[in-house]
C-alpha atoms as a PDB file:
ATOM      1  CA  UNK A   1      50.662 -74.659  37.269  1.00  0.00           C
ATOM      2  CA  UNK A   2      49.752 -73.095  33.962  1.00  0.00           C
ATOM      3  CA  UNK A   3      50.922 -75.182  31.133  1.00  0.00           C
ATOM      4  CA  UNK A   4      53.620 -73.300  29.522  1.00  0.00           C
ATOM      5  CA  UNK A   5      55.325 -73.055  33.166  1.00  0.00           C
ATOM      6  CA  UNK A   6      55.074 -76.514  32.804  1.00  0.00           C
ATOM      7  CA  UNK A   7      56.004 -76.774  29.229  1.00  0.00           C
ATOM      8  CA  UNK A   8      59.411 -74.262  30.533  1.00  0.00           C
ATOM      9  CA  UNK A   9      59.558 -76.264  33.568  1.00  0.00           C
ATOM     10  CA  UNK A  10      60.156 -79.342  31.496  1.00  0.00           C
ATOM     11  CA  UNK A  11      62.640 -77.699  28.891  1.00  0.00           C
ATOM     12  CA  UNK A  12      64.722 -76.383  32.205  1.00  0.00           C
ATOM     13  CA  UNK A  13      65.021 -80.121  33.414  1.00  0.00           C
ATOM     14  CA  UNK A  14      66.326 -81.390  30.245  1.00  0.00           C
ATOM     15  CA  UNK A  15      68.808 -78.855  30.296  1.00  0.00           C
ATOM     16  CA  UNK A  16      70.008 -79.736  33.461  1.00  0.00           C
ATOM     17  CA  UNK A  17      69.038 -76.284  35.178  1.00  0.00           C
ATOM     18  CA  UNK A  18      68.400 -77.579  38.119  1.00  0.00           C
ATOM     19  CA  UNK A  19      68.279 -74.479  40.060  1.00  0.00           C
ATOM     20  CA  UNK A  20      65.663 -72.875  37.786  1.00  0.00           C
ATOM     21  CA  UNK A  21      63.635 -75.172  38.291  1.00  0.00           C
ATOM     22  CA  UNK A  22      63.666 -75.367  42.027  1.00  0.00           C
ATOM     23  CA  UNK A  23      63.016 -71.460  41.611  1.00  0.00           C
ATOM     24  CA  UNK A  24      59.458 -72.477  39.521  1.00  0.00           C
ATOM     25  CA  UNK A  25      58.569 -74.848  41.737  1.00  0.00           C
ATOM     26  CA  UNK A  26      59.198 -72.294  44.865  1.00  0.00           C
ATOM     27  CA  UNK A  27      57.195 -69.513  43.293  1.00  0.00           C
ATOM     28  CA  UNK A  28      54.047 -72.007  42.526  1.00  0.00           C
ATOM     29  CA  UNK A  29      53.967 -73.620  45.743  1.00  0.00           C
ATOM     30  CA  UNK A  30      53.969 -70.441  47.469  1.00  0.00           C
ATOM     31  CA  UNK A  31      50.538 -69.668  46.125  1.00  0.00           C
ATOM     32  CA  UNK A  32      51.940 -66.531  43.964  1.00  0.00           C
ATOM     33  CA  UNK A  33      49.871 -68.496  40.577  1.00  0.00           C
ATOM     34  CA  UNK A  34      46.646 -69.311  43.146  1.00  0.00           C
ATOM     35  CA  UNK A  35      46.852 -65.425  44.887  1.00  0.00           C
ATOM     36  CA  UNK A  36      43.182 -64.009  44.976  1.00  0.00           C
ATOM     37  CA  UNK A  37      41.833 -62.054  42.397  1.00  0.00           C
ATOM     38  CA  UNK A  38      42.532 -58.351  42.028  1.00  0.00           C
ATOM     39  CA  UNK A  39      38.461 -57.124  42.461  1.00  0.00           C
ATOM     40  CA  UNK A  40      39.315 -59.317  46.490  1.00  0.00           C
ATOM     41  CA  UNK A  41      42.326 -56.928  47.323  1.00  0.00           C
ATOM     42  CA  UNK A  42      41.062 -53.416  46.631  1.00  0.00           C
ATOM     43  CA  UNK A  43      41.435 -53.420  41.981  1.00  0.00           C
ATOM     44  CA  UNK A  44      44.958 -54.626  42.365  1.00  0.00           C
ATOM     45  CA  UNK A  45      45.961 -55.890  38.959  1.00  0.00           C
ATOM     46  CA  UNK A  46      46.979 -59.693  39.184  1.00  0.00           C
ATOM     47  CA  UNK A  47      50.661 -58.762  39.415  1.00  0.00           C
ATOM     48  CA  UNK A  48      50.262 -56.485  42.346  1.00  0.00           C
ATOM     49  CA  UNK A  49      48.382 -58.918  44.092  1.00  0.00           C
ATOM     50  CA  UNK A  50      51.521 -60.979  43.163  1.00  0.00           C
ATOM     51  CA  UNK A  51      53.711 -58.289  44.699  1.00  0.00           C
ATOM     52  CA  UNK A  52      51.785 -57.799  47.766  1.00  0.00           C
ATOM     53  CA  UNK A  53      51.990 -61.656  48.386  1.00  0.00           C
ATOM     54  CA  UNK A  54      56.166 -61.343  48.184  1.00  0.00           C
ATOM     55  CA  UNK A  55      55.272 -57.877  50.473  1.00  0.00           C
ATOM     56  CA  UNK A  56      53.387 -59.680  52.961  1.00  0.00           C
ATOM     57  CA  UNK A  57      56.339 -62.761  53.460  1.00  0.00           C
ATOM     58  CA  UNK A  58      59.051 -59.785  53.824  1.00  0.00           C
ATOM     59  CA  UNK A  59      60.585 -59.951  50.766  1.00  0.00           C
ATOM     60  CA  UNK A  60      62.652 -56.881  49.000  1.00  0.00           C
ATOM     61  CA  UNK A  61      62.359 -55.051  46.183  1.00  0.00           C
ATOM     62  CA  UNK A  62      65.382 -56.644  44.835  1.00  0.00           C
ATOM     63  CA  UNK A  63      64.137 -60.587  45.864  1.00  0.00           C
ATOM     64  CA  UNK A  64      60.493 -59.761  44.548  1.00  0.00           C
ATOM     65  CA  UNK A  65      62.509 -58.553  41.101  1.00  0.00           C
ATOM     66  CA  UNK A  66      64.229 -61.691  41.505  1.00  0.00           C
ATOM     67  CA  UNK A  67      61.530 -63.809  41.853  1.00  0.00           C
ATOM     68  CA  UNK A  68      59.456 -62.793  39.404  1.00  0.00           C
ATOM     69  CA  UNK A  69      61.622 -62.119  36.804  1.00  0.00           C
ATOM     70  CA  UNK A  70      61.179 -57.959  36.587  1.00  0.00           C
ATOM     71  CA  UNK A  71      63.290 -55.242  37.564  1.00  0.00           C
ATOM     72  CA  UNK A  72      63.559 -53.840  40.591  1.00  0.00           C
ATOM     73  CA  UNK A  73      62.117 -50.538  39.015  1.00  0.00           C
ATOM     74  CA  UNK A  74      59.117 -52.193  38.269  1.00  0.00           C
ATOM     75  CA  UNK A  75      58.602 -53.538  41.243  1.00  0.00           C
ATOM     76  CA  UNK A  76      58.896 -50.497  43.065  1.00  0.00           C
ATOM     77  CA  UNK A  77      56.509 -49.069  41.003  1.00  0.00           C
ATOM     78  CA  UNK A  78      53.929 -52.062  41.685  1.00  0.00           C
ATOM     79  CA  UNK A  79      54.531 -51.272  45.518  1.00  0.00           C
ATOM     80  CA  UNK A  80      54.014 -47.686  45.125  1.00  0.00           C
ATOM     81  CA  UNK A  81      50.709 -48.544  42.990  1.00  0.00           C
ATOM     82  CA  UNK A  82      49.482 -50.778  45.631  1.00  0.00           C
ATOM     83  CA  UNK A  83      49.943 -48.307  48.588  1.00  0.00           C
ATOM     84  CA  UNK A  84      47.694 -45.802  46.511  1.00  0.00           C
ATOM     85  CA  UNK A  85      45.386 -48.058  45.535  1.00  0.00           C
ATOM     86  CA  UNK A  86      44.761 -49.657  49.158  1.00  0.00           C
ATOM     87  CA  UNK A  87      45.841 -46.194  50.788  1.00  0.00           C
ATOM     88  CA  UNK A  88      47.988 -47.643  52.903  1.00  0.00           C
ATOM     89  CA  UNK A  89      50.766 -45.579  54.441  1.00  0.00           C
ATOM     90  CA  UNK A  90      53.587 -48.305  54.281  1.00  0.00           C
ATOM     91  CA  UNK A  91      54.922 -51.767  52.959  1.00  0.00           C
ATOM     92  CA  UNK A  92      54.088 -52.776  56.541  1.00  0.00           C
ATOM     93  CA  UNK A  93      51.158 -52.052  56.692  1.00  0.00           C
ATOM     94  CA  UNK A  94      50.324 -53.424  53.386  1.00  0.00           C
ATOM     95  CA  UNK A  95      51.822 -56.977  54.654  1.00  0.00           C
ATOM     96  CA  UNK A  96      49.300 -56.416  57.495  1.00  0.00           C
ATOM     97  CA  UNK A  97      46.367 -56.000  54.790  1.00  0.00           C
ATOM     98  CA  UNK A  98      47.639 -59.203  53.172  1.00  0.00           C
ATOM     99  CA  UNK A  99      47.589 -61.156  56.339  1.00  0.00           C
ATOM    100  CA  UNK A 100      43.846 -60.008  56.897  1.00  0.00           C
ATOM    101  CA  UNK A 101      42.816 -60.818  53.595  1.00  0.00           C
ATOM    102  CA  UNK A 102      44.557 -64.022  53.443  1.00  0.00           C
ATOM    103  CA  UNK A 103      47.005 -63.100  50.519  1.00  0.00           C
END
C-alpha cells in the first residue's frame, strides 16, 4: 500500500469511518495497486489497466466509478480507450484478455 493510502487509511480510522476503510482495504487486496504494468497489457495507462482489472471481475461502469473514486464518465471513457487500444470488440472480451494475461 502506498504510503499516503496508508497515511488516509489511518486518518479514516480515527474518524471512525469504518466503512471507508473497509473500501481501501478491498481495493488493495484485490491487486488493483499490484496490477501489471501498462507496456504488459497492450500501452494501457496504469489506470486502464486498473479498469480492465474491475472489467475482468464483472464490475459496472457505475461500481468501477465507485471504486475508484471517478465518475462514471470517465470510466466509460477508460473502457472505450482500452477496447481501441487492445482492439477488442467488447467488455467481454476484454475480461477474457485480462484472464489470459493474468490481470
Amino acid at each position: 500500500m502506498p504510503v499516503e493510502a496508508h497515511t488516509a487509511k489511518s486518518a479514516l480510522e480515527k474518524l471512525g469511518a469504518r466503512h471507508e476503510v473497509e473500501r481501501v482495504d478491498a481495493f488493495f487486496s484485490e491487486g488493483c495497486a499490484e496490477a501489471k504494468s501498462g507496456a504488459e497489457v497492450g500501452g494501457l495507462s496504469r489506470r486502464e489497466v486498473e479498469v480492465l482489472h474491475l472489467v475482468a471481475q464483472g464490475l459496472s461502469n457505475a461500481l468501477i466509478a465507485e471504486r475508484l473514486f471517478l465518475s462514471e464518465h470517465t470510466v466509460k471513457r477508460h473502457v472505450a480507450n482500452i477496447l481501441s487500444k487492445l482492439k477488442l470488440p467488447s467488455r467481454a472480451a476484454a475480461a477474457a484478455h485480462a484472464a489470459r494475461l493474468g490481470v
